[in-house]
Protein backbone atom coordinates (compact mmCIF):
# COMPACT_ATOMS: atom_id res chain seq x y z
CA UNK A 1 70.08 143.66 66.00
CA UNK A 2 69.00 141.58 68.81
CA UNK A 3 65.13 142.39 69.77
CA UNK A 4 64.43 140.72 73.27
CA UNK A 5 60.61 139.11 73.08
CA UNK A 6 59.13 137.37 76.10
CA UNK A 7 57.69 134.15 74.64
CA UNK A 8 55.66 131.66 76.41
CA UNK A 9 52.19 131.70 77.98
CA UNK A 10 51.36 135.02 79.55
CA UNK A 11 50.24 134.94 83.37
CA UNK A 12 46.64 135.51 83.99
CA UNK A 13 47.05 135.83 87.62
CA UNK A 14 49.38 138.61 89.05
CA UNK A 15 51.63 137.59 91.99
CA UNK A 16 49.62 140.22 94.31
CA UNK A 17 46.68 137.78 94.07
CA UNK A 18 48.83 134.18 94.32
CA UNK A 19 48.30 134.28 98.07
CA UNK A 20 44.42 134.42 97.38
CA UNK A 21 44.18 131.74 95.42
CA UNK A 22 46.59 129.86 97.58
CA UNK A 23 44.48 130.35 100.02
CA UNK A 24 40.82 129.57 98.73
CA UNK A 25 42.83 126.13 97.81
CA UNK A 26 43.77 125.63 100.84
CA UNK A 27 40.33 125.90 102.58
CA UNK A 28 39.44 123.36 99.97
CA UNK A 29 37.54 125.15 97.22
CA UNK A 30 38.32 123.25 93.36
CA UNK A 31 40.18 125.04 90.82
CA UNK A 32 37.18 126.19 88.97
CA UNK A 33 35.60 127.45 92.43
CA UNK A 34 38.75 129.55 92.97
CA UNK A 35 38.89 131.54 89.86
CA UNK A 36 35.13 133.01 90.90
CA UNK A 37 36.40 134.91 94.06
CA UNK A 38 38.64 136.36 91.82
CA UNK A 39 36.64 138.31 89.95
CA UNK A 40 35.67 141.58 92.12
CA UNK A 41 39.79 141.55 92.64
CA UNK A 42 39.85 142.61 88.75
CA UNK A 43 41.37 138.89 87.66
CA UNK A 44 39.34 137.17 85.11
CA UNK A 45 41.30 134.13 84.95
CA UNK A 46 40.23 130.12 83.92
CA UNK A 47 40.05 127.06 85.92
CA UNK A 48 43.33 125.88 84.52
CA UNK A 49 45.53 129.09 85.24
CA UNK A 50 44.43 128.15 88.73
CA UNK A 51 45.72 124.84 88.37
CA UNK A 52 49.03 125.69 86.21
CA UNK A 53 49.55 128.26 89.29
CA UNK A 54 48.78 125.50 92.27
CA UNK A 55 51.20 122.91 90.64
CA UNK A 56 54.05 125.18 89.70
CA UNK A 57 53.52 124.72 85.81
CA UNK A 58 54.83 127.49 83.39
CA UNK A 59 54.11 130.11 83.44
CA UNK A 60 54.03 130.12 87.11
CA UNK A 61 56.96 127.75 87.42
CA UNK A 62 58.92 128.34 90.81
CA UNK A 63 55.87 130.91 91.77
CA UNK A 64 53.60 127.80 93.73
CA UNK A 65 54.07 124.79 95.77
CA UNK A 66 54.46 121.60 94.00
């Protein structure tokens, strides 16, 4: 019997809030200073989600610009 487990790195930031961060990124803010504004949104999340996100890494690959 087959049991079908995600695996990986889980995603810290849901795809409702990718078009925040992509935006505090794109007013210039650092990785570190994006994941603040975050927090009243209910996403504790860490500098480097931020940056995984930005750059397309897993888990977020295909979900940002490269």
């Amino acid at each position: 019997m087959a049991i079908n487990a995600k695996t990986g790195r889980p995603q810290s930031i849901p795809a409702w809030a990718w078009p925040e961060v992509l935006r505090l990124y794109g007013q210039g803010m650092e990785y570190r200073r994006v994941a603040n504004p975050l927090i009243p949104l209910k996403v504790a999340t860490t500098k480097s989600s931020v940056e995984r996100l930005i750059k397309g890494n897993p888990p977020y690959a295909g979900g940002g610009p490269k």
